[in-house]
N, C-alpha and C. Protein backbone atom coordinates (compact mmCIF):
# COMPACT_ATOMS: atom_id res chain seq x y z
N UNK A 1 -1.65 19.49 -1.04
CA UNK A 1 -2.20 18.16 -1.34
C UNK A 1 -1.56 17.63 -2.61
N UNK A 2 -1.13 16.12 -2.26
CA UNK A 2 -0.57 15.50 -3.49
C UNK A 2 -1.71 15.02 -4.48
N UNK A 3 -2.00 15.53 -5.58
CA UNK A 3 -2.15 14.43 -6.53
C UNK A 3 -1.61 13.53 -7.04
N UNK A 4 -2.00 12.00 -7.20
CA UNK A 4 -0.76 11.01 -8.38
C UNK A 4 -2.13 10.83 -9.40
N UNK A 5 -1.59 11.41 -10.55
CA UNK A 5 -2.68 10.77 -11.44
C UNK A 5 -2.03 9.50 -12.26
N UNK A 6 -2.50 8.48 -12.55
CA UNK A 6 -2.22 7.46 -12.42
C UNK A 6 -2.24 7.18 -13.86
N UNK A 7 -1.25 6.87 -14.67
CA UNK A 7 -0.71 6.41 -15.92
C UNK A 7 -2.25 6.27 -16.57
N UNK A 8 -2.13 6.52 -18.04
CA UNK A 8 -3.74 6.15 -18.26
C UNK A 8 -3.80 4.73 -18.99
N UNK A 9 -2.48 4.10 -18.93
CA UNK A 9 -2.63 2.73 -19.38
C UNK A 9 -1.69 2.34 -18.64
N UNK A 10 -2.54 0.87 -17.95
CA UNK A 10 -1.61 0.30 -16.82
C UNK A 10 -0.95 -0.86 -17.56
N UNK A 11 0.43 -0.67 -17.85
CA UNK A 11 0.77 -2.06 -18.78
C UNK A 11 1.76 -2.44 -16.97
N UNK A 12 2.01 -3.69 -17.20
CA UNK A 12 2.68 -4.03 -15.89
C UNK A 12 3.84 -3.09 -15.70
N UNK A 13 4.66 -2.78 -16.50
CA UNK A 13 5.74 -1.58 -16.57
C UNK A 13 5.38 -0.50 -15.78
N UNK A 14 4.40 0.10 -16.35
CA UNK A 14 4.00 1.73 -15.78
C UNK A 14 3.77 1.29 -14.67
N UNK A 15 2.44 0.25 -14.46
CA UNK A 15 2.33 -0.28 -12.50
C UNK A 15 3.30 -0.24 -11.75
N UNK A 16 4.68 -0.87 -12.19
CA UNK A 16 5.62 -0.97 -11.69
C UNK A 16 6.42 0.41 -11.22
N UNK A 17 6.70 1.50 -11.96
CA UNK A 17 6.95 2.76 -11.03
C UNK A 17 6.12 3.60 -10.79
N UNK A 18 4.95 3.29 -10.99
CA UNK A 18 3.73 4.13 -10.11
C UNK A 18 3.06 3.46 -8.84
N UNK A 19 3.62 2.41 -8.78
CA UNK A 19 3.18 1.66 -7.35
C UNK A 19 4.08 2.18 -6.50
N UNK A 20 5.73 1.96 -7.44
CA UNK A 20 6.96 2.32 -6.37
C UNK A 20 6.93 3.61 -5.93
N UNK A 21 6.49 4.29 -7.08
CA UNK A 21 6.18 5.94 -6.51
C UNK A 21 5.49 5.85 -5.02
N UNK A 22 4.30 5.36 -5.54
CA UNK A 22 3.43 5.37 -4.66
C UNK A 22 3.91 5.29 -3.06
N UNK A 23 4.56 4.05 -2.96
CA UNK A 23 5.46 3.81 -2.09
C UNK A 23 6.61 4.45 -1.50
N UNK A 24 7.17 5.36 -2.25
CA UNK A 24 8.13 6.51 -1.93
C UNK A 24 7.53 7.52 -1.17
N UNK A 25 6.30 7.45 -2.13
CA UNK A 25 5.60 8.89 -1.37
C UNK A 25 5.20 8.36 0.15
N UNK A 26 4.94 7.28 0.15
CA UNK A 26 4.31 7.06 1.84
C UNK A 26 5.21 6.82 2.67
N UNK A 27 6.55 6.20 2.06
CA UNK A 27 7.88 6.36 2.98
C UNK A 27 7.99 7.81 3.27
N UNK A 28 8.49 8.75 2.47
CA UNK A 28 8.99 9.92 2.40
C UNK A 28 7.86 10.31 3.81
N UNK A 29 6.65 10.76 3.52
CA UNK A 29 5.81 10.85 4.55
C UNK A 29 5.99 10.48 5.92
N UNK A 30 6.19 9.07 6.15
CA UNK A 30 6.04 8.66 7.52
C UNK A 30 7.18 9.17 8.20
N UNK A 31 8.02 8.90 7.17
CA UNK A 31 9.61 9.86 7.65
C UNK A 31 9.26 11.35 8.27
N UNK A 32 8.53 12.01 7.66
CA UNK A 32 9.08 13.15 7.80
C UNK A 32 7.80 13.81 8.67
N UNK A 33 6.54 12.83 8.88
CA UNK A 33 5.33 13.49 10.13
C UNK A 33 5.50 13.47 11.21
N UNK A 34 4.92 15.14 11.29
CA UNK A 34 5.53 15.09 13.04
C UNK A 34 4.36 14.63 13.88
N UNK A 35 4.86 14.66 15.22
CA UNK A 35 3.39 14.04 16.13
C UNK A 35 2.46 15.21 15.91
N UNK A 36 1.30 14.86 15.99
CA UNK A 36 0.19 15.85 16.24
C UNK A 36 0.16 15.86 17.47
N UNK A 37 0.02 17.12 18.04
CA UNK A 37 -0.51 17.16 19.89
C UNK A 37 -1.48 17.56 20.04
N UNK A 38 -2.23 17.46 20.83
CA UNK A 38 -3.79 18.24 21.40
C UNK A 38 -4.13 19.52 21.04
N UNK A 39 -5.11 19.21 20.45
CA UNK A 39 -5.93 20.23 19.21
C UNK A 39 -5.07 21.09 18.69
N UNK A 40 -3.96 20.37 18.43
CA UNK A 40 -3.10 21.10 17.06
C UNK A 40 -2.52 22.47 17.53
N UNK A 41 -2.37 22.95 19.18
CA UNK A 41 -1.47 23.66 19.60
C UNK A 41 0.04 23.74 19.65
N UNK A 42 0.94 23.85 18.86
CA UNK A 42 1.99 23.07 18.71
C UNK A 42 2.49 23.66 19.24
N UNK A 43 2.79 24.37 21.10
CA UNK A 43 3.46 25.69 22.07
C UNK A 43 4.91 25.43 21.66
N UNK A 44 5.21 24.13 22.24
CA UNK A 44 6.79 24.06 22.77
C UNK A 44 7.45 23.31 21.35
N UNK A 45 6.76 22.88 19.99
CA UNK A 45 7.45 21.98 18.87
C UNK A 45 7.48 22.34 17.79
N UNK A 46 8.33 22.57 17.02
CA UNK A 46 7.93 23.06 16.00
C UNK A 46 7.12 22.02 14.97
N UNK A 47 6.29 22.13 14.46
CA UNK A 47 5.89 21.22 13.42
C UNK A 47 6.18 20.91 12.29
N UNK A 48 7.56 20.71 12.20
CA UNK A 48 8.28 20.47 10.91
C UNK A 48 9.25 19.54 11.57
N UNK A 49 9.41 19.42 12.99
CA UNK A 49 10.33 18.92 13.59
C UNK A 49 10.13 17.49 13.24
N UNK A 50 11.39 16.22 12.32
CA UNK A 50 11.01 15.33 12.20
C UNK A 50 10.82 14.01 12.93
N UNK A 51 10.11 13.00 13.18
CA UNK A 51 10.65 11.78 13.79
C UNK A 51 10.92 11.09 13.21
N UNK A 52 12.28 10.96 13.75
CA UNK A 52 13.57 9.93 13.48
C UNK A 52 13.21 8.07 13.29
N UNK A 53 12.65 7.94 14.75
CA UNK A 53 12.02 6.32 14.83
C UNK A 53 10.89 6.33 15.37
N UNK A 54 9.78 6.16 14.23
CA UNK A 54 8.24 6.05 14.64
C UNK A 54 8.41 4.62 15.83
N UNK A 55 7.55 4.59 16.51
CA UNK A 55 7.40 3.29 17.40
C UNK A 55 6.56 1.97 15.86
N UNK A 56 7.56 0.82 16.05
CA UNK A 56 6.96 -0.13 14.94
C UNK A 56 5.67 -1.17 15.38
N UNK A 57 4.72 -0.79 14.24
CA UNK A 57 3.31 -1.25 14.71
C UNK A 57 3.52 -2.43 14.02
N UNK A 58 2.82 -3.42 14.63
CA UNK A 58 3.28 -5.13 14.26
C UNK A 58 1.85 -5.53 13.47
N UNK A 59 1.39 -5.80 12.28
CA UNK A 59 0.04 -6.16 11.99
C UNK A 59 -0.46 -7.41 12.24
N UNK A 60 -1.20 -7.78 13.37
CA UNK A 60 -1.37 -9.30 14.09
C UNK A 60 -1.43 -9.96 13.09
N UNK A 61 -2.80 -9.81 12.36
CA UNK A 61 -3.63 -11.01 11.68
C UNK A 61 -2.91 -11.06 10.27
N UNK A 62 -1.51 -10.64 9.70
CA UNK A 62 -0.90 -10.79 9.00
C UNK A 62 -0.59 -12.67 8.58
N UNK A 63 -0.71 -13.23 7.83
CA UNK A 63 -0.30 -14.85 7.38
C UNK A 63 1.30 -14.67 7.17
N UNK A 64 2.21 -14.87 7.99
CA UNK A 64 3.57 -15.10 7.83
C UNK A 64 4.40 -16.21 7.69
N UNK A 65 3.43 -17.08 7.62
CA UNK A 65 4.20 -18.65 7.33
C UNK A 65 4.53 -18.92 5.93
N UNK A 66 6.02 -18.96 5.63
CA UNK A 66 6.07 -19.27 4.42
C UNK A 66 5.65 -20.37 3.82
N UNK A 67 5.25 -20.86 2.57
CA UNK A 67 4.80 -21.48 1.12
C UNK A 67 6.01 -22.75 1.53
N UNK A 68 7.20 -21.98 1.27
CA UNK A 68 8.45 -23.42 1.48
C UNK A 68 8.77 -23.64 3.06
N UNK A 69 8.78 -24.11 3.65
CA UNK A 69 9.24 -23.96 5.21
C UNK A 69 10.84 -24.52 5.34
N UNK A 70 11.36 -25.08 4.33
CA UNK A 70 12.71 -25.10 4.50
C UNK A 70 13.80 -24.45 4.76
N UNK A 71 14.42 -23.79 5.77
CA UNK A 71 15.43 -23.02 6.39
C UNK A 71 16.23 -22.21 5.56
N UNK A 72 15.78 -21.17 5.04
CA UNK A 72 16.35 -20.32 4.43
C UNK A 72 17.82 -20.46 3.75
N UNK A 73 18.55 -20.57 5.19
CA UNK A 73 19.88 -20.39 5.32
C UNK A 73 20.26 -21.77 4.01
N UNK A 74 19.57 -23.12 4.16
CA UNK A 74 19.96 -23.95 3.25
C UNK A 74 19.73 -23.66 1.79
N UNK A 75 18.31 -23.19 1.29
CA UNK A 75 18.70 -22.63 0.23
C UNK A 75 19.60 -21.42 -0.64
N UNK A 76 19.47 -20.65 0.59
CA UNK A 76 21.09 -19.62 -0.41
C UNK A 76 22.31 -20.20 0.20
N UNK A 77 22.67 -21.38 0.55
CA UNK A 77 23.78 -21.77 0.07
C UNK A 77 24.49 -22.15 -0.87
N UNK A 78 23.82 -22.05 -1.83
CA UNK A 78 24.42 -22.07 -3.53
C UNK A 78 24.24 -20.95 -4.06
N UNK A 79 25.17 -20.63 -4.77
CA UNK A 79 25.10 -19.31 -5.46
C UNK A 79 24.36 -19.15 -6.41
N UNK A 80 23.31 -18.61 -6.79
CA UNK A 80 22.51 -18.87 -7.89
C UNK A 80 22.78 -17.49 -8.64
N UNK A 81 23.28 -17.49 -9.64
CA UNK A 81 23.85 -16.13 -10.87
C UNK A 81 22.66 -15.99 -11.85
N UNK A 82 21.49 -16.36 -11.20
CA UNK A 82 19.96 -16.02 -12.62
C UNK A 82 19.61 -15.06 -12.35
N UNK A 83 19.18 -14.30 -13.21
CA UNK A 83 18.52 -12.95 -12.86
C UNK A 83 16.77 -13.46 -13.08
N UNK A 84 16.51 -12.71 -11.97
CA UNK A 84 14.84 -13.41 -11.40
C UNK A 84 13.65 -12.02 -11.65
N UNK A 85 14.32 -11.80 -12.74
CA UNK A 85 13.37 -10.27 -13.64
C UNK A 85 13.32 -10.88 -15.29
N UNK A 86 12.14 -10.13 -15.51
CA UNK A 86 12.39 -10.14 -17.53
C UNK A 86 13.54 -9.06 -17.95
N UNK A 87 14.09 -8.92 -18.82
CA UNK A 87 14.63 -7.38 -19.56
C UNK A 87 13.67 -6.47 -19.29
N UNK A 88 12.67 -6.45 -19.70
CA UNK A 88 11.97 -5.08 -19.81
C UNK A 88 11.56 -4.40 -18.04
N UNK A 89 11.38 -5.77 -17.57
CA UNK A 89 11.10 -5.12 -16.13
C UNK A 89 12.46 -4.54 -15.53
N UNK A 90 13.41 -5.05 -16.03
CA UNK A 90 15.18 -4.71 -15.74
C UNK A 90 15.27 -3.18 -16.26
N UNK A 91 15.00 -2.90 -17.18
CA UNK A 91 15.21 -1.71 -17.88
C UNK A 91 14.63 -0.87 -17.59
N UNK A 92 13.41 -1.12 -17.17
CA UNK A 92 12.36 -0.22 -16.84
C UNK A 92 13.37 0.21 -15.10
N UNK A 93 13.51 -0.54 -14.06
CA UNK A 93 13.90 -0.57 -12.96
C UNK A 93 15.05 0.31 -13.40
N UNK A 94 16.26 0.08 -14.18
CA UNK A 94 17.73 0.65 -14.09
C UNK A 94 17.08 2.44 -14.59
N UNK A 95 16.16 2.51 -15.07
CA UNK A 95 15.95 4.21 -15.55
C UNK A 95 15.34 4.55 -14.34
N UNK A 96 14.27 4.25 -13.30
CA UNK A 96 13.77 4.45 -11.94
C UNK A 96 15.03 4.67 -11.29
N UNK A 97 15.71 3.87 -10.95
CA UNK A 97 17.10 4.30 -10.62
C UNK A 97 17.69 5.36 -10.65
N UNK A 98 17.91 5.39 -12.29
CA UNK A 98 18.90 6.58 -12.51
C UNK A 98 17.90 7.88 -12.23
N UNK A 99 16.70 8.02 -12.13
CA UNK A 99 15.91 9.18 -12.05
C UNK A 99 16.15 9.78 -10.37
N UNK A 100 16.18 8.31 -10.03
CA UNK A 100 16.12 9.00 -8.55
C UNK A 100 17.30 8.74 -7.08
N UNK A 101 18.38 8.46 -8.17
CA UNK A 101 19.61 8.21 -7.41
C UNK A 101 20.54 9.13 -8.19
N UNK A 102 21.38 9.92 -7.40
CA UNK A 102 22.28 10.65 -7.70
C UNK A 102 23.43 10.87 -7.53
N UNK A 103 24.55 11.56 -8.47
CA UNK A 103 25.61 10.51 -8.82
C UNK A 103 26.38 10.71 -6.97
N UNK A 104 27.47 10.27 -6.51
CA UNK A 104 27.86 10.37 -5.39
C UNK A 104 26.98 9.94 -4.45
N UNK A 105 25.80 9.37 -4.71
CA UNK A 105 24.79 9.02 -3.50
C UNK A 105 25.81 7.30 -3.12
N UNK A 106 25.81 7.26 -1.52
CA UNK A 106 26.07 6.15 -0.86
C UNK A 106 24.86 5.17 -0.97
N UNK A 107 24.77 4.18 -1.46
CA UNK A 107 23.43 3.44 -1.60
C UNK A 107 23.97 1.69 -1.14
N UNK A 108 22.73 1.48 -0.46
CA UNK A 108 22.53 0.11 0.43
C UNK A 108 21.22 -0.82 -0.45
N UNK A 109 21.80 -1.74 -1.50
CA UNK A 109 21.04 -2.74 -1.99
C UNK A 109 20.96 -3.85 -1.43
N UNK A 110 19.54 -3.87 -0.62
CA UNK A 110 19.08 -5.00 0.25
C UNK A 110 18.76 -6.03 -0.58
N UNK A 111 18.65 -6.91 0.37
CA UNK A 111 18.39 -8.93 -0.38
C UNK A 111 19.12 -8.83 -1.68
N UNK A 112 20.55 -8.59 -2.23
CA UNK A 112 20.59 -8.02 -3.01
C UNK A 112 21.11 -9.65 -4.00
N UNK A 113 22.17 -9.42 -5.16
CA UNK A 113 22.29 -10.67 -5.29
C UNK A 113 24.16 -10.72 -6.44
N UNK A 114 24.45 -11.03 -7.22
CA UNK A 114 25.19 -10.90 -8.14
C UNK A 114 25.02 -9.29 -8.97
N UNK A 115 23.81 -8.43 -8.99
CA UNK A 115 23.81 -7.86 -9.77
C UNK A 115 22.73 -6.55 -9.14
N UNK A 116 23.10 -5.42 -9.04
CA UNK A 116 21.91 -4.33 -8.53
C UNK A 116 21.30 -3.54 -9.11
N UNK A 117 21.40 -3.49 -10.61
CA UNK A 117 20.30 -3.16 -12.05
C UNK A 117 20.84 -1.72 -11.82
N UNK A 118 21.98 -1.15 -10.90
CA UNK A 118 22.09 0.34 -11.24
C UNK A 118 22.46 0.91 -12.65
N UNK A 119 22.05 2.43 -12.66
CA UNK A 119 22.52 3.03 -14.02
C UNK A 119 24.18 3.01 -13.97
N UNK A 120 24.54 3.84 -15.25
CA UNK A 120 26.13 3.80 -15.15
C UNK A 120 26.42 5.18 -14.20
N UNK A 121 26.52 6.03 -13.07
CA UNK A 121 26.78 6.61 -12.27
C UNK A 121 28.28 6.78 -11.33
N UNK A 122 28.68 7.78 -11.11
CA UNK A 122 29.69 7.77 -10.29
C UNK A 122 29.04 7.40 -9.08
N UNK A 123 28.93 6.67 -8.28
CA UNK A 123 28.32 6.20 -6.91
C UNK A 123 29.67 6.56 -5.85
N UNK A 124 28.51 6.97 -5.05
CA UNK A 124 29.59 7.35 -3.62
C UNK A 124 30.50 5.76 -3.21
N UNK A 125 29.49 4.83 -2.82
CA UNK A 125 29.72 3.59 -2.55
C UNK A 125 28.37 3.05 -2.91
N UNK A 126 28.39 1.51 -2.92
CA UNK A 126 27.34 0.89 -3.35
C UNK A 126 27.67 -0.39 -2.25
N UNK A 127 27.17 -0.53 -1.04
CA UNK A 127 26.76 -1.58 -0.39
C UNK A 127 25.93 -2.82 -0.48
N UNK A 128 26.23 -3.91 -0.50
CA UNK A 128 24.98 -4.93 -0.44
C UNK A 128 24.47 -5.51 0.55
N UNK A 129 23.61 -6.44 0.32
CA UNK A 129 23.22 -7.38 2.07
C UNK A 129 22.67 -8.41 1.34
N UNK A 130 22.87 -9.69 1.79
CA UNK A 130 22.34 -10.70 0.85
C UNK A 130 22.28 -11.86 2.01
N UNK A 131 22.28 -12.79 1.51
CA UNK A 131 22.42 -14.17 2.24
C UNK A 131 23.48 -15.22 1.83
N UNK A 132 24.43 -14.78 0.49
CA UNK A 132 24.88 -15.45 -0.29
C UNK A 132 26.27 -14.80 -0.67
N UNK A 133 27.25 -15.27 -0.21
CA UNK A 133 28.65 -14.07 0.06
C UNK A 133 29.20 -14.19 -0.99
N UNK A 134 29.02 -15.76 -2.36
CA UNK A 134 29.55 -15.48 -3.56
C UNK A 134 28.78 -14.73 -4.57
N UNK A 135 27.71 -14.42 -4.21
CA UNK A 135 26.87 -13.88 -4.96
C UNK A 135 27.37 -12.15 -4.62
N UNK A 136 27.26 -11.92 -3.42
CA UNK A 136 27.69 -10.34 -2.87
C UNK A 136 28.58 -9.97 -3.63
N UNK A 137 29.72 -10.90 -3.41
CA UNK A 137 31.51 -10.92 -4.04
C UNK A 137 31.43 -10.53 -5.02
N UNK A 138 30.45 -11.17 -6.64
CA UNK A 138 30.32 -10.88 -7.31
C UNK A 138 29.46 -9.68 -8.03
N UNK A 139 29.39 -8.93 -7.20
CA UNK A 139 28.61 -7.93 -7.74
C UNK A 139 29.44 -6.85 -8.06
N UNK A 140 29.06 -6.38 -9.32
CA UNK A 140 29.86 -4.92 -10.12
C UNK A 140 29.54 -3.46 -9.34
N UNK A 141 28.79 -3.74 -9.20
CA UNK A 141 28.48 -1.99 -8.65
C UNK A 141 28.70 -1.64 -7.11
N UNK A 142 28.98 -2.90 -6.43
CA UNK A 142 29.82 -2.90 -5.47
C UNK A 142 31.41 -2.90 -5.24
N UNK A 143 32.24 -4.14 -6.50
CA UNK A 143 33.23 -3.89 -6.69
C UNK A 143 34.40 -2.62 -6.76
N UNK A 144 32.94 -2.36 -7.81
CA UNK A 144 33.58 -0.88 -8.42
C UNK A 144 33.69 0.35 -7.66
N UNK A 145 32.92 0.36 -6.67
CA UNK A 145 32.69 1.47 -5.29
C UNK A 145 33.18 1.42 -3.90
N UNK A 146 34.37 -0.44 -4.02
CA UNK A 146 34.55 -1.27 -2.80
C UNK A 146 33.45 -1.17 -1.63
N UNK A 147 32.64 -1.27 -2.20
CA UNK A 147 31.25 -1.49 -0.90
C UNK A 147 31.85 -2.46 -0.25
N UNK A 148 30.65 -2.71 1.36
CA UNK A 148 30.98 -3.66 1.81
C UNK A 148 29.88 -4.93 1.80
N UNK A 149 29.49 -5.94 2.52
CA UNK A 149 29.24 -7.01 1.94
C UNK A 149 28.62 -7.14 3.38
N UNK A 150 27.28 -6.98 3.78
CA UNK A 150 26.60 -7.55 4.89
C UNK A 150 25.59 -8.54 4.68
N UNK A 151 26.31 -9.99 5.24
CA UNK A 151 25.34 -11.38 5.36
C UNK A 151 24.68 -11.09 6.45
N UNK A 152 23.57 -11.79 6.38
CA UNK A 152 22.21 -11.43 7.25
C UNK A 152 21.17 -12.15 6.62
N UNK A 153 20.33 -12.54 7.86
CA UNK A 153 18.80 -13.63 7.39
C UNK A 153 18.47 -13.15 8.22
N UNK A 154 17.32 -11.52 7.40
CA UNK A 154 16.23 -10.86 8.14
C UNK A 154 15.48 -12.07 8.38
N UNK A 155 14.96 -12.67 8.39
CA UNK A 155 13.78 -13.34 9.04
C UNK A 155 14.20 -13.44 10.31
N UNK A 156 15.55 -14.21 10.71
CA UNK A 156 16.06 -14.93 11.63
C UNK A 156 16.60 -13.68 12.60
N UNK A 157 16.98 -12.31 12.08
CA UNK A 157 17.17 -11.00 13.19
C UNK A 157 16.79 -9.91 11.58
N UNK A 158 15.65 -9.45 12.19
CA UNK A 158 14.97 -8.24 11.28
C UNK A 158 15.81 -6.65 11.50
N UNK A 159 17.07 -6.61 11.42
CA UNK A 159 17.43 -5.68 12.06
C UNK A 159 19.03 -5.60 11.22
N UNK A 160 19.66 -4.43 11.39
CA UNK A 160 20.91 -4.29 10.86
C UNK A 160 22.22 -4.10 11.66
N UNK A 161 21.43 -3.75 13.17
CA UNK A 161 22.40 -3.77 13.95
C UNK A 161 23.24 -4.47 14.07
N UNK A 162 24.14 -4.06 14.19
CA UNK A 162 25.60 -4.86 14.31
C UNK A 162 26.80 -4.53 12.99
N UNK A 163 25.71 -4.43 11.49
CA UNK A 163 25.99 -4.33 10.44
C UNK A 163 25.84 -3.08 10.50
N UNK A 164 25.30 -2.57 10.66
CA UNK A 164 25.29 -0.34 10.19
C UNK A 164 24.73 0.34 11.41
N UNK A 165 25.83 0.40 12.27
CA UNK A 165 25.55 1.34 13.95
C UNK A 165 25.17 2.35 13.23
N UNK A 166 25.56 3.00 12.36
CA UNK A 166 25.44 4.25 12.18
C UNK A 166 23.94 4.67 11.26
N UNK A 167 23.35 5.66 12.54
CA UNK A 167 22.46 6.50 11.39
C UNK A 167 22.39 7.03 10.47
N UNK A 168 21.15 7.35 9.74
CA UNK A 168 21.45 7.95 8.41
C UNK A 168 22.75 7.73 7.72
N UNK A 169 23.20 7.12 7.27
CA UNK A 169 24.17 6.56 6.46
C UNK A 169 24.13 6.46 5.13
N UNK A 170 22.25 6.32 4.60
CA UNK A 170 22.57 5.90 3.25
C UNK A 170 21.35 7.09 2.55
N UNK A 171 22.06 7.25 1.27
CA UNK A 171 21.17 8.15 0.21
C UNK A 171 19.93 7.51 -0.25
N UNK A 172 20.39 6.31 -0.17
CA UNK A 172 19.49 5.49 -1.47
C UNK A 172 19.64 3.90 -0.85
N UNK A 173 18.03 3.47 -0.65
CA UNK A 173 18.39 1.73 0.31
C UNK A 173 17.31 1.28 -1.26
N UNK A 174 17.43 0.59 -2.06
CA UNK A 174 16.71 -0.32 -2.98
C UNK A 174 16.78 -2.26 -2.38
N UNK A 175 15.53 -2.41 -2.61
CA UNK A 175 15.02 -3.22 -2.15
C UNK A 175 14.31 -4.21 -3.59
N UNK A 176 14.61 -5.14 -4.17
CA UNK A 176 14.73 -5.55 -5.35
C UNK A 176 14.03 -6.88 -5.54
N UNK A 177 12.70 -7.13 -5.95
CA UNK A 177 12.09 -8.46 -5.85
C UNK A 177 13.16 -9.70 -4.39
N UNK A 178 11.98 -8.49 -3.39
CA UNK A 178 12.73 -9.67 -2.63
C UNK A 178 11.76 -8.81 -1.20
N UNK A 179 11.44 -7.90 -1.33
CA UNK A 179 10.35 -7.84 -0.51
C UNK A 179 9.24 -9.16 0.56
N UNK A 180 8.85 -9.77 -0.70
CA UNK A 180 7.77 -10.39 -0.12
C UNK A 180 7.96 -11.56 0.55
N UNK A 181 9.13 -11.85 0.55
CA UNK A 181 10.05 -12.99 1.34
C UNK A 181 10.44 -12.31 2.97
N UNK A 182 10.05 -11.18 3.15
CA UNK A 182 10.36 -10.64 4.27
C UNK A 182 9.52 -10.75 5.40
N UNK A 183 9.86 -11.74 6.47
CA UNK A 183 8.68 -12.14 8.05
C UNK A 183 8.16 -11.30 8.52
N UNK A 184 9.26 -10.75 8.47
CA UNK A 184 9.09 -9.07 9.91
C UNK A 184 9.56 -7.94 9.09
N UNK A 185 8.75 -7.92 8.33
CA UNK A 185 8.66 -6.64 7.33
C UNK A 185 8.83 -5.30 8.26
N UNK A 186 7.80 -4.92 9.11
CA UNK A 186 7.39 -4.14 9.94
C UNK A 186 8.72 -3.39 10.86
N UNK A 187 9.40 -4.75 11.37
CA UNK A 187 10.66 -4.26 12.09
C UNK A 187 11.96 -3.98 11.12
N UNK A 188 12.14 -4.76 9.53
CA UNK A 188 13.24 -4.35 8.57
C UNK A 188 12.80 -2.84 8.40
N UNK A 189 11.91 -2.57 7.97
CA UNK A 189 11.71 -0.96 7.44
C UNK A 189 11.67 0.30 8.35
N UNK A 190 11.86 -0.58 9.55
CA UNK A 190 11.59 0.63 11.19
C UNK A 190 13.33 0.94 10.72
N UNK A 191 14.11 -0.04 10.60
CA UNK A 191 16.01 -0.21 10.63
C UNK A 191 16.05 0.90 8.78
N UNK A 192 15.43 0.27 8.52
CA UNK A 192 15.57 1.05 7.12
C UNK A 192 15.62 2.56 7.07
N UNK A 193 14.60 3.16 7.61
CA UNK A 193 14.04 4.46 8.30
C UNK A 193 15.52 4.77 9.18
N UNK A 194 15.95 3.71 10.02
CA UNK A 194 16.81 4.45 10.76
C UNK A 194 18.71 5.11 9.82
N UNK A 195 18.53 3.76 9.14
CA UNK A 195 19.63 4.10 8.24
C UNK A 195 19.83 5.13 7.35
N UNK A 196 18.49 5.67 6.97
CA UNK A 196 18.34 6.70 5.58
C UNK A 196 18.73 7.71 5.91
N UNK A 197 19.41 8.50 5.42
CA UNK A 197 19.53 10.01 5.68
C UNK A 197 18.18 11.01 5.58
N UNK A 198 17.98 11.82 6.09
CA UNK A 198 16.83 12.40 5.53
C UNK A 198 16.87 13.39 4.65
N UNK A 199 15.61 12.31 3.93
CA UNK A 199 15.29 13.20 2.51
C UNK A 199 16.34 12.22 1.22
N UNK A 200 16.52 11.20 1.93
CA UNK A 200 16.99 9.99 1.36
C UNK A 200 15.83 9.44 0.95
N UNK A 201 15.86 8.36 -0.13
CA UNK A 201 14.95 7.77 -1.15
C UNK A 201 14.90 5.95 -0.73
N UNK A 202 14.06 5.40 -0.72
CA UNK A 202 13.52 4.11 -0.87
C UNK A 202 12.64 3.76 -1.78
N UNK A 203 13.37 2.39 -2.27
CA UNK A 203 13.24 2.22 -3.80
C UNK A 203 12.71 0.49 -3.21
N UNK A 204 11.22 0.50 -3.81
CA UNK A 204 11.01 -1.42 -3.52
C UNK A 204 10.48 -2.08 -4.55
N UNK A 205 10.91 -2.70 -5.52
CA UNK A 205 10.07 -3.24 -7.03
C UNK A 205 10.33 -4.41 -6.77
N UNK A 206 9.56 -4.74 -7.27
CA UNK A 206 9.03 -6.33 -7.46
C UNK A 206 7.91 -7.04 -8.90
N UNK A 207 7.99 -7.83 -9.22
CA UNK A 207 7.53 -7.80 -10.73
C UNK A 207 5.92 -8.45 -10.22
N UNK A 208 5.17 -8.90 -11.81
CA UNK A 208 3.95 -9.02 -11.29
C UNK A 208 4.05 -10.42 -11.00
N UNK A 209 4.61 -11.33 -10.31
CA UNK A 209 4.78 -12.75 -10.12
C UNK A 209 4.56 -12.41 -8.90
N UNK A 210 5.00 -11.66 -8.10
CA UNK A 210 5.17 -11.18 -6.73
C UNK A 210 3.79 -12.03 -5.96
């Protein structure tokens, strides 16, 4: 049994990687539970055996209509180079990072933008996915690793296919104030799951504006 004992002062900082923890831990989990079968006789499976792609449960009564209803695609057509964090929430994020990405890890920074707050690391490769190809272009920690550059508007196909056939592919998928802009949450993180290697890490922060 896990304990998390929980920071004894919640300044928005500490919330911030004890939520993400939090969140690791229930990824890591769903990843790695096996089916239960009838009264826990496990004859023919081993119970360590993992599943790969849970079937994705859709939450009906979820509110998915966005706040702006204007077509996505028109607003990231300008490149916008602001960083949409404080410093401290930046800093705090680039040490989460470096704690739990390791050096040579292949890593996939979703909704990503001009900039992916990594530590200074030898990175295997550093991939992005954005909506905004001068913004991708410009990113250092992709440059520097020649990642590649996948445009995509999850809302419009929640999915990566086409962009990463390949399973398990990545060490490390970070997901960067940009979560809550996501329709079909449910079906991005089923693709997410499929991409990770196992025993690969998912990383999702978001500040308290969220």
């Amino acid at each position: 049994h896990h304990h998390h004992h929980p920071p004894k002062t919640f300044t928005p900082s500490s919330l911030l990687s004890f939520s993400t923890l939090l969140l690791l831990f229930a990824i890591s989990n769903a990843l790695t539970t096996s089916s239960p079968s009838n009264n826990n006789n496990n004859n023919n499976k081993s119970p360590s055996t993992p599943i790969l792609r849970q079937p994705i449960g859709r939450i009906t009564n979820l509110q998915r209509v966005k706040i702006d209803l204007e077509i996505d695609d028109i607003f990231y057509a300008q490149p916008n180079m602001d960083v949409h964090a404080d410093k401290a929430f930046r800093i705090k994020l680039t040490s989460l990072y470096d704690e739990l990405i390791k050096d040579g890890d292949v890593v996939l920074d979703m909704m990503s933008s001009h900039v992916s707050h990594l530590p200074n690391k030898q990175l295997g490769r550093v991939d992005v996915h954005g909506m905004n190809q001068a913004e991708l272009l410009a990113n250092k920690a992709r440059i520097e690793t020649n990642g590649k550059i996948f445009l995509r508007n999850l809302n419009e196909n929640p999915s990566f296919l086409d962009l990463i056939n390949t399973n398990a592919s990545y060490d490390a998928i970070l997901c960067c104030v940009g979560v809550q802009y996501l329709e079909e949450a449910e079906a991005v993180f089923a693709e997410v799951g499929r991409i990770l290697k196992p025993g690969g890490v998912v990383i999702v922060s978001f500040t308290n504006r969220f």
